[in-house]
N, C-alpha and C. Protein backbone atom coordinates (compact mmCIF):
# COMPACT_ATOMS: atom_id res chain seq x y z
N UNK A 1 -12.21 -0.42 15.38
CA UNK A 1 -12.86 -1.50 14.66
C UNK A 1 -12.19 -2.82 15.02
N UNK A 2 -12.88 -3.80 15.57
CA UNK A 2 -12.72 -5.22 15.43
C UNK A 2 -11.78 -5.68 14.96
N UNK A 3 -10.98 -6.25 14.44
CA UNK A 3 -10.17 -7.10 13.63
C UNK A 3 -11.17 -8.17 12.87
N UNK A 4 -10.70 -8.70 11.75
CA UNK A 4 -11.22 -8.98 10.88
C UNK A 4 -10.34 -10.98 10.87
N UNK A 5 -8.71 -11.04 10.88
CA UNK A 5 -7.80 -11.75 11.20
C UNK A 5 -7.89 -12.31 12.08
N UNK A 6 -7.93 -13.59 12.33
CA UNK A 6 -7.36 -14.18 13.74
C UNK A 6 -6.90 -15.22 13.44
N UNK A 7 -6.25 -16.22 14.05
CA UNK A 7 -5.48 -17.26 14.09
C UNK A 7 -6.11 -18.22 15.14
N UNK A 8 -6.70 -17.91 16.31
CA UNK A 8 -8.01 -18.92 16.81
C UNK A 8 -8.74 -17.90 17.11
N UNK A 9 -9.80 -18.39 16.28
CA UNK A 9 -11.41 -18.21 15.72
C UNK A 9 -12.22 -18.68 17.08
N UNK A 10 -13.13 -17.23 17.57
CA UNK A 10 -13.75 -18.04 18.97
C UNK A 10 -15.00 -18.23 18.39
N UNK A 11 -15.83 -17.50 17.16
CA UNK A 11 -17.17 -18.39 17.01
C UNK A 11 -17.20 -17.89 15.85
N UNK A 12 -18.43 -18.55 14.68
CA UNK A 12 -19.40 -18.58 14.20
C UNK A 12 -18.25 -17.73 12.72
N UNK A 13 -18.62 -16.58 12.94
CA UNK A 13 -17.96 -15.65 12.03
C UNK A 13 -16.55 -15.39 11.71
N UNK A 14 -16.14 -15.75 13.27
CA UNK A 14 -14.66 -15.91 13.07
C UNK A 14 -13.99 -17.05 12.13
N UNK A 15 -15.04 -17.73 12.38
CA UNK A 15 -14.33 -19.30 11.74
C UNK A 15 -14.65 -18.98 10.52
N UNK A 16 -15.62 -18.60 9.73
CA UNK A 16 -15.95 -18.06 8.52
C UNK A 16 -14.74 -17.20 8.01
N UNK A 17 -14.70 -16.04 7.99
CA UNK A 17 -13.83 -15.30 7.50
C UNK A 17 -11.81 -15.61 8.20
N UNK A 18 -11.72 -16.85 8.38
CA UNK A 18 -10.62 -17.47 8.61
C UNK A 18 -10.26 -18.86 8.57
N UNK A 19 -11.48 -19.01 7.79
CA UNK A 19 -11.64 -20.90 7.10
C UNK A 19 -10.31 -21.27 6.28
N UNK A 20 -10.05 -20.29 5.82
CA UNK A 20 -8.82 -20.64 4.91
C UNK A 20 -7.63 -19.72 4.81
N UNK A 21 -6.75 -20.46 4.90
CA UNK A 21 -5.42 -19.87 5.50
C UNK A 21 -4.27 -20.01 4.56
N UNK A 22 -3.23 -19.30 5.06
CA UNK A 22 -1.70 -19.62 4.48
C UNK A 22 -0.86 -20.38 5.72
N UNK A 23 -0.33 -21.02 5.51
CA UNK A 23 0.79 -21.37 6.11
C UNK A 23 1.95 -22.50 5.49
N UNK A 24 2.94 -21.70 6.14
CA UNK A 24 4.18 -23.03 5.17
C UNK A 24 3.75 -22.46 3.81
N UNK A 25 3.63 -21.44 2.98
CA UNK A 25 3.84 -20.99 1.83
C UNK A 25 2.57 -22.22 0.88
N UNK A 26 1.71 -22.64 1.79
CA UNK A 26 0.45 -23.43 1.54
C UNK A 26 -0.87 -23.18 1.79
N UNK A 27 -2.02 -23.65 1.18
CA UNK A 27 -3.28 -23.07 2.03
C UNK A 27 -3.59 -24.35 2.66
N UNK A 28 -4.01 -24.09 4.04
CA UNK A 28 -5.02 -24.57 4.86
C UNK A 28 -6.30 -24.44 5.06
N UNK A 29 -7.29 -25.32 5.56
CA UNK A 29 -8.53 -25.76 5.46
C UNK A 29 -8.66 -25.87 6.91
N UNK A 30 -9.67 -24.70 7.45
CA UNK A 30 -9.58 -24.72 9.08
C UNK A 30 -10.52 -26.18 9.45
N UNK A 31 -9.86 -27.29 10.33
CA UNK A 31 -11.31 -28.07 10.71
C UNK A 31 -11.30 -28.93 9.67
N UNK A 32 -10.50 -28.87 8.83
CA UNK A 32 -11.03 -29.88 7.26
C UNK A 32 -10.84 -31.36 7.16
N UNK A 33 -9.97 -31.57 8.16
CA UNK A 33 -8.91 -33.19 8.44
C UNK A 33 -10.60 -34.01 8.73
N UNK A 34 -9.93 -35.55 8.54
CA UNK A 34 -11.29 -36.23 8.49
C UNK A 34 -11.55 -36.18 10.42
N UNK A 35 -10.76 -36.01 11.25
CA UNK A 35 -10.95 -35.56 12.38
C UNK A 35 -11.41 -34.43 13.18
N UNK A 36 -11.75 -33.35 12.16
CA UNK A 36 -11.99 -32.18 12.56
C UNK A 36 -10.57 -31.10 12.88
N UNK A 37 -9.35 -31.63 12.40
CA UNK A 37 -7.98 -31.24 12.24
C UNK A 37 -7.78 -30.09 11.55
N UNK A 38 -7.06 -29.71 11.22
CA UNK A 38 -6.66 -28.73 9.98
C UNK A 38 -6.35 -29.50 9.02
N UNK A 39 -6.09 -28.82 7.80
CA UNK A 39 -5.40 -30.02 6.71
C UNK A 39 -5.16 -28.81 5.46
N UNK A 40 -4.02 -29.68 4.74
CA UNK A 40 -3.95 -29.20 3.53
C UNK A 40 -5.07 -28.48 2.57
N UNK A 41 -5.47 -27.43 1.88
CA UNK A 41 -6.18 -27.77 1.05
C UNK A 41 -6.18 -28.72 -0.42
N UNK A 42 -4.73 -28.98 -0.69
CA UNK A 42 -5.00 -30.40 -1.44
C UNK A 42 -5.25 -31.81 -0.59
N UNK A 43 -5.26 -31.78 1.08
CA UNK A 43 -5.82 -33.29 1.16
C UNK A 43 -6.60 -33.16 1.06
N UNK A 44 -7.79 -31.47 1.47
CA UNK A 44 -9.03 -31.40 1.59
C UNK A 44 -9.32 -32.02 0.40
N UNK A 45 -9.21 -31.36 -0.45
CA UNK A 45 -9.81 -31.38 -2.10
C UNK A 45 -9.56 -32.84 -2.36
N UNK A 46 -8.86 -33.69 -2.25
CA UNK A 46 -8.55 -35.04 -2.36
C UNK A 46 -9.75 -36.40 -1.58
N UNK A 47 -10.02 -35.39 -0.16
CA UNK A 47 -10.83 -36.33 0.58
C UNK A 47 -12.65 -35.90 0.18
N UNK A 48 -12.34 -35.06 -0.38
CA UNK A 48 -13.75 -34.79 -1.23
C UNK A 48 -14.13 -35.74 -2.90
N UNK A 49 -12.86 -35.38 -3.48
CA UNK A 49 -12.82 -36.35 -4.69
C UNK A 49 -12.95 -37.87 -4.54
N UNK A 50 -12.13 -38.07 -3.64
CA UNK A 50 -12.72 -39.16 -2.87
C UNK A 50 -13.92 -39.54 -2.78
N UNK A 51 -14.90 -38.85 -2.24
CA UNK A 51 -15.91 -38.93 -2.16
C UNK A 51 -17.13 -38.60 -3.45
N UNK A 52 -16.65 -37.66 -4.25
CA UNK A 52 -17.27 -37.37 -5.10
C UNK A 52 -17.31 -38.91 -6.04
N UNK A 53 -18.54 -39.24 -6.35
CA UNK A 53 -18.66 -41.12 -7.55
C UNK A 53 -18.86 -40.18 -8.88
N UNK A 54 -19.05 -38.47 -9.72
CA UNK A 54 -19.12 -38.44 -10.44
C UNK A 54 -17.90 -37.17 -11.27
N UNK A 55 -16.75 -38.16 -10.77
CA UNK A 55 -15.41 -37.58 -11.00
C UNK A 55 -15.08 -37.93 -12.18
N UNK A 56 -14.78 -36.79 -12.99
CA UNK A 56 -14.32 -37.43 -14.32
C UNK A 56 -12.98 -38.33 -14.31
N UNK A 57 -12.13 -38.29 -13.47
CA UNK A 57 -11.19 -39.18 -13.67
C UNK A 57 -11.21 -40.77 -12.96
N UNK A 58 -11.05 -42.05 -13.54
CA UNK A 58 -11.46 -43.31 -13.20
C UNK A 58 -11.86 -43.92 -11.72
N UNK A 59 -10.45 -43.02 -11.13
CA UNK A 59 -10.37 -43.38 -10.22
C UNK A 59 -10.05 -42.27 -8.59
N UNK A 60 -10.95 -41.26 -8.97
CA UNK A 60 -10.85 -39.93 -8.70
C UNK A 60 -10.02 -39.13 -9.07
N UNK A 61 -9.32 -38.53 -8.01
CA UNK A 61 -7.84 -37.60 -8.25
C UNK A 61 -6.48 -38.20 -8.72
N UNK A 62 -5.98 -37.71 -9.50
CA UNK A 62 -4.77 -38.57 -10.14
C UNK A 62 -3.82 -38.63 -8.47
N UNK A 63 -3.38 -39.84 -8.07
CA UNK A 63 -2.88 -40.39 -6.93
C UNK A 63 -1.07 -39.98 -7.25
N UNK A 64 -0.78 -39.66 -8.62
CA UNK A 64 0.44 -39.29 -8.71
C UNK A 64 1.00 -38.67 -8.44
N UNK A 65 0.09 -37.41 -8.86
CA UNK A 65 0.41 -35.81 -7.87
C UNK A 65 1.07 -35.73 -6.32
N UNK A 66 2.81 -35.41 -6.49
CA UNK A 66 2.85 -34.78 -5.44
C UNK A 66 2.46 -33.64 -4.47
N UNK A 67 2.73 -33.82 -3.12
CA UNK A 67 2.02 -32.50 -2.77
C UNK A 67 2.72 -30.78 -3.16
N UNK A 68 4.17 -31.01 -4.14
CA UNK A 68 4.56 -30.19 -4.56
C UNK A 68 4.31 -29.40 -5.81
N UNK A 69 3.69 -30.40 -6.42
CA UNK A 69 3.47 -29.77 -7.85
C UNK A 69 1.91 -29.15 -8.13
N UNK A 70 2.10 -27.82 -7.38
CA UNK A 70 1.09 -27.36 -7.44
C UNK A 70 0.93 -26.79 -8.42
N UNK A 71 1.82 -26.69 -9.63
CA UNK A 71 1.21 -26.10 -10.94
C UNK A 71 0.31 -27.14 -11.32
N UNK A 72 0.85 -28.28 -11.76
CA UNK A 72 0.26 -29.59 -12.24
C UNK A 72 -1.44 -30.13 -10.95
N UNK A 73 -1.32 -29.85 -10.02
CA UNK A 73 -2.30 -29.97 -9.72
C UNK A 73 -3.27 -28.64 -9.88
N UNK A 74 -3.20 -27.39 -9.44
CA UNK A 74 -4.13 -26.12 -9.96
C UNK A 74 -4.33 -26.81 -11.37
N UNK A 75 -3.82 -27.46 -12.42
CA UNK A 75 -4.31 -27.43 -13.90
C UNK A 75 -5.15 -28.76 -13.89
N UNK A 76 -5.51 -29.34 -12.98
CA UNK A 76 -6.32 -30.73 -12.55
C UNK A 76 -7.43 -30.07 -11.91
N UNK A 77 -7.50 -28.98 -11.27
CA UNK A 77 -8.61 -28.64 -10.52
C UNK A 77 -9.02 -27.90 -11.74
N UNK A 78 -8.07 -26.77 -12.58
CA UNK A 78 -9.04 -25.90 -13.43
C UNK A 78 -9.58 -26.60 -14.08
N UNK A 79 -9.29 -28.06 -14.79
CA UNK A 79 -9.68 -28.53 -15.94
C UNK A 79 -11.49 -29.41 -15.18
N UNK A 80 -11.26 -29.91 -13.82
CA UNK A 80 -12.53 -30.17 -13.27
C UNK A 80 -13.40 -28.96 -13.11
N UNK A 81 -13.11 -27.73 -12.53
CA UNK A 81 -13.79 -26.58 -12.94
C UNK A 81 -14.70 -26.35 -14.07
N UNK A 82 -13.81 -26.39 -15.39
CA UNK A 82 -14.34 -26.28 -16.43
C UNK A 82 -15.49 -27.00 -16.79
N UNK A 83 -15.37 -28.10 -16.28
CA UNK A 83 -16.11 -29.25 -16.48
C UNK A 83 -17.26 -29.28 -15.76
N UNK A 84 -17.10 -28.56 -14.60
CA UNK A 84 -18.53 -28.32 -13.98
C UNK A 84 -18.23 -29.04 -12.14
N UNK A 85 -16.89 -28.97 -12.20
CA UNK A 85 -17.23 -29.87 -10.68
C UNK A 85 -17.07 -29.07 -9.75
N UNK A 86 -17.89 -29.14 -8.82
CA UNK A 86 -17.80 -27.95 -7.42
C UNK A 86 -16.42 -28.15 -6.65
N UNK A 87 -15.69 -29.39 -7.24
CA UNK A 87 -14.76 -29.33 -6.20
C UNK A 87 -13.54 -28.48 -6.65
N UNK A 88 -13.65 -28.47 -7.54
CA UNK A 88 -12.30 -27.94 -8.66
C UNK A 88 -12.77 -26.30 -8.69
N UNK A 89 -14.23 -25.84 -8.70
CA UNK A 89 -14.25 -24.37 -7.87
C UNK A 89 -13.95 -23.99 -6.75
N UNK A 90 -14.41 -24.91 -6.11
CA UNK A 90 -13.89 -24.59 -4.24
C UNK A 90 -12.29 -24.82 -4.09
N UNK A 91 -11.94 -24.99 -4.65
CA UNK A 91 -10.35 -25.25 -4.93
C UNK A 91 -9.82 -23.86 -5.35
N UNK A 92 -10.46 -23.24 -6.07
CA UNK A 92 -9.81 -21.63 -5.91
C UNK A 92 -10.50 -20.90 -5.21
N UNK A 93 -11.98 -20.70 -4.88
CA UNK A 93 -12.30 -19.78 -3.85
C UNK A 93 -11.29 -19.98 -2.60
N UNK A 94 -11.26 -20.85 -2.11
CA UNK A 94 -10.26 -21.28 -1.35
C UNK A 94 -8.73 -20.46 -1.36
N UNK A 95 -8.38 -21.10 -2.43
CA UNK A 95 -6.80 -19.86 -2.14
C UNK A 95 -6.95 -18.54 -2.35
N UNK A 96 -8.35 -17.75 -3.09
CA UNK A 96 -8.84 -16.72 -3.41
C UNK A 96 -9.07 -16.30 -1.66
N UNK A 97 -9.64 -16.80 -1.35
CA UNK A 97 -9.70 -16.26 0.49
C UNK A 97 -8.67 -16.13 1.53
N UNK A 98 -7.65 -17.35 0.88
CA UNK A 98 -6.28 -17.40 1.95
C UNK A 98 -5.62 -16.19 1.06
N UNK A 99 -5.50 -15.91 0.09
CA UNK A 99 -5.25 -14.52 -0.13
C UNK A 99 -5.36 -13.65 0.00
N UNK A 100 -6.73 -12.86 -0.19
CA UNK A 100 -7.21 -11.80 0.51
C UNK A 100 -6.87 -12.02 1.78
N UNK A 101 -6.73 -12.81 2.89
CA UNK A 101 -7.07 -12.75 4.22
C UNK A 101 -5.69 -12.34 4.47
N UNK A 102 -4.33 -12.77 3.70
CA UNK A 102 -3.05 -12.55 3.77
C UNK A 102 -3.55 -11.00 4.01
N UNK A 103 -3.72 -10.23 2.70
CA UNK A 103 -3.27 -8.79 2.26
C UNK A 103 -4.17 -8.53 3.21
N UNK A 104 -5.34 -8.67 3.78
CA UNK A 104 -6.19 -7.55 4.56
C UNK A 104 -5.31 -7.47 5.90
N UNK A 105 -4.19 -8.91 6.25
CA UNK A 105 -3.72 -8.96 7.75
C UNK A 105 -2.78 -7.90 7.47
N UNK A 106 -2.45 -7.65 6.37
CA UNK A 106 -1.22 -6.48 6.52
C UNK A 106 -1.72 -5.46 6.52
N UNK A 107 -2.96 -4.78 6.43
CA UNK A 107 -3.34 -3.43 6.72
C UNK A 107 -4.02 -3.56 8.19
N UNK A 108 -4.34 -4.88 8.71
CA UNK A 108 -4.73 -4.32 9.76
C UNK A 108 -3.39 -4.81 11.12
N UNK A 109 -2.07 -4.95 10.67
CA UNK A 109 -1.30 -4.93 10.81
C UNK A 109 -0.51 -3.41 11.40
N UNK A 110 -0.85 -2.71 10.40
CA UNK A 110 0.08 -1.48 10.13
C UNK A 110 -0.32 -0.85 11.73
N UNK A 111 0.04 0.39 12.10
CA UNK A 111 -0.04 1.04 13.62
C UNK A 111 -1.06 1.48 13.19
N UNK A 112 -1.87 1.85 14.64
CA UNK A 112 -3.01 2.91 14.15
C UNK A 112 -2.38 4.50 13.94
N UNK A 113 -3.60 5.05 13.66
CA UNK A 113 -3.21 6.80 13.07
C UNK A 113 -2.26 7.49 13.99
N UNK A 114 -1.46 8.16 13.95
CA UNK A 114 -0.76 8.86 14.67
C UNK A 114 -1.25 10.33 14.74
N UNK A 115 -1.47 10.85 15.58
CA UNK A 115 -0.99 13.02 15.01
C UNK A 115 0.21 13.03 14.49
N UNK A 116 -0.06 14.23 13.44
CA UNK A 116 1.28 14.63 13.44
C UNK A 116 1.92 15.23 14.27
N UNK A 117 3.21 15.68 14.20
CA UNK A 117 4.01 16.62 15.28
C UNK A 117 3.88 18.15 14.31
N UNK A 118 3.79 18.69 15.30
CA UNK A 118 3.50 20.32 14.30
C UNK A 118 4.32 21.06 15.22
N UNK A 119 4.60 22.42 14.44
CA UNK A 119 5.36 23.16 14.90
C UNK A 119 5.22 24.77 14.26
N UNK A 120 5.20 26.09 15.19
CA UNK A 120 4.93 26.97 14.64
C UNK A 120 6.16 27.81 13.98
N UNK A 121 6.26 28.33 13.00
CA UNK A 121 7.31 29.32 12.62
C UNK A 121 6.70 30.48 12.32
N UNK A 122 7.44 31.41 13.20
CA UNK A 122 7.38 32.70 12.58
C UNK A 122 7.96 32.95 11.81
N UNK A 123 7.42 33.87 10.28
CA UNK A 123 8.65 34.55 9.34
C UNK A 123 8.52 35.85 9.56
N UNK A 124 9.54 36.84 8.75
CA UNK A 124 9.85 38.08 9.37
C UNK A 124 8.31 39.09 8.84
N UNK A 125 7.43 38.03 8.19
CA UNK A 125 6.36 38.86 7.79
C UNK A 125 5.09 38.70 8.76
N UNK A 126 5.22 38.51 9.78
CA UNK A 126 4.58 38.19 10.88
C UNK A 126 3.07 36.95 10.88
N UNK A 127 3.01 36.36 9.75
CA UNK A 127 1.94 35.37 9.65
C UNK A 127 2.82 34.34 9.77
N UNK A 128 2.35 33.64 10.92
CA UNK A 128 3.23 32.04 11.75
C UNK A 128 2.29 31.04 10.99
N UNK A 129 3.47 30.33 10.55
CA UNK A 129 3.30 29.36 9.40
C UNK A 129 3.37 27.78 10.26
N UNK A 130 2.40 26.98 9.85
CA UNK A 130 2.54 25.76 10.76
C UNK A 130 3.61 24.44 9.92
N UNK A 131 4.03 23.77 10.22
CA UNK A 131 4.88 22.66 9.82
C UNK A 131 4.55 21.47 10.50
N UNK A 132 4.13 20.71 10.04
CA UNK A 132 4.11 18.94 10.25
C UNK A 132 4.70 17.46 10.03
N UNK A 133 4.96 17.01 10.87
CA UNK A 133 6.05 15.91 10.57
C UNK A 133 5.69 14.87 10.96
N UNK A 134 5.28 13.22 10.28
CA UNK A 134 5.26 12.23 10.76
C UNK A 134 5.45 11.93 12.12
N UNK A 135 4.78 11.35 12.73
CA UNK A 135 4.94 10.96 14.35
C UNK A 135 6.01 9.60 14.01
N UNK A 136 6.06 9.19 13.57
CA UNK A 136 6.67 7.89 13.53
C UNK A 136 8.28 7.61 13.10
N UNK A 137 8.38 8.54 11.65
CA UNK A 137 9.82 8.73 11.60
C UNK A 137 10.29 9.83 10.94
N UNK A 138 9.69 11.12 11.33
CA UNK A 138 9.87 12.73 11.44
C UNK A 138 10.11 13.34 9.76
N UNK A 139 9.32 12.63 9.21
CA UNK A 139 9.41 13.09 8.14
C UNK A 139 8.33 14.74 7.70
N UNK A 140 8.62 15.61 7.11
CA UNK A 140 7.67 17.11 6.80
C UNK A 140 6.48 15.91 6.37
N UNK A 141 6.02 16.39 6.33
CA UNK A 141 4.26 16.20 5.60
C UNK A 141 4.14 17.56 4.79
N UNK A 142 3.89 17.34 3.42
CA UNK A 142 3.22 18.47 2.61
C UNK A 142 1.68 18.01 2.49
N UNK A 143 0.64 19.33 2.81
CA UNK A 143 -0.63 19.39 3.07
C UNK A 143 -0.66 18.21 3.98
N UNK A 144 -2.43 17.70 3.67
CA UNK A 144 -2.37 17.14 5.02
C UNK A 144 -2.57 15.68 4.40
N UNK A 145 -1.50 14.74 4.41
CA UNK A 145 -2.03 13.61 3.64
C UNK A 145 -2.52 12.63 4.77
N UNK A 146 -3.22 11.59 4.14
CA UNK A 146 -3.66 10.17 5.06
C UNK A 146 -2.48 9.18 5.67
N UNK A 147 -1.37 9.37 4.40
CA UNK A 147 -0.28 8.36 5.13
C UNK A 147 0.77 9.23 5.19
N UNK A 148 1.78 8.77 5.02
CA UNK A 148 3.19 9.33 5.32
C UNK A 148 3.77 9.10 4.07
N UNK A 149 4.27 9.65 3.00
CA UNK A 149 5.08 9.54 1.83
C UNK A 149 6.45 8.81 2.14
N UNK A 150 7.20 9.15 3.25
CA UNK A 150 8.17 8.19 3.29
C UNK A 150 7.80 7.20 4.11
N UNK A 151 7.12 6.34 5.22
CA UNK A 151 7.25 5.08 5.84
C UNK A 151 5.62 4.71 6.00
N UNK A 152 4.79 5.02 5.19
CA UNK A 152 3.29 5.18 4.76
C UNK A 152 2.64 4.62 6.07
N UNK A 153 3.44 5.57 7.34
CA UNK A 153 2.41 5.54 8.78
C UNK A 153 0.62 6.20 8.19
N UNK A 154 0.08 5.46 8.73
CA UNK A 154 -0.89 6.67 8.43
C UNK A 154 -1.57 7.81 9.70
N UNK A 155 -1.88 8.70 9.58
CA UNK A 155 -1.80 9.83 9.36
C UNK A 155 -3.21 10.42 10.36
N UNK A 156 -3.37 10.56 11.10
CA UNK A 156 -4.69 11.72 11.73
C UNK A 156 -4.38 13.03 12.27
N UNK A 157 -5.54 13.34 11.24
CA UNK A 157 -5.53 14.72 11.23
C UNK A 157 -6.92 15.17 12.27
N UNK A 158 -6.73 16.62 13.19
CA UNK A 158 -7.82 16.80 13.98
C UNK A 158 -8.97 17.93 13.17
């Protein structure tokens, strides 16, 4: 299967399901800069308020807000949310996507399936008993699981 992740997006869909990002422990806005740049998603959200004339606050976005205080700003977007403004929703779908997109990169991260390693034993009652062990870091496998109980490789079975 495809990958789902990328970091440059060659068309259409790619850019979709990688519009919004993490980086620097921040979300990004693929394309969002008034240049077609990347950008913060608080400059995004800023150069929209900007633009928005039916902002509840005088003079759009409070200009005080550093770009650090992202508690104090998330409680500026929820409170426009509430209120009905699309920008203060797109303000969490937004980190709602650079999130998911985090956790899905770590599963499609992980190795693909391995076999296990198997091995036959005879006991003195003559029915040869099979044994299986992680390909990855030789751990038994009891029955036949999907991952690995100790280093959660996962697991193909034939």
């Amino acid at each position: 299967m495809k990958r789902l992740v990328t970091d440059d997006p060659q068309d259409n869909v790619e850019v979709m399901l990688n519009l919004a990002y993490v980086k620097d422990k921040e979300v990004w806005i693929r394309g969002g800069g008034a240049d077609g740049e990347d950008c913060t998603l608080i400059d995004f959200s800023r150069q929209m308020c900007m633009k928005n004339h039916e902002c509840q606050f005088d003079d759009g976005f409070p200009a005080d807000l550093g770009k650090n205080d992202f508690d104090q700003i998330g409680d500026v977007f929820l409170e426009c949310s509430m209120c009905g403004c699309p920008i203060g929703t797109m303000y969490f779908i937004a980190i709602q996507a650079a999130e998911l997109r985090e956790r899905l990169r770590k599963y499609e991260e992980k190795k693909e399936p391995m076999k296990p390693k198997s091995k036959t034993r005879h006991s003195n009652d003559s029915y040869p008993q099979v044994q299986h062990w992680c390909g990855a870091c030789m751990a038994m496998l009891n029955g036949k699981p999907n991952f690995c109980h100790n280093c959660g490789q996962a697991v193909k079975w034939e």
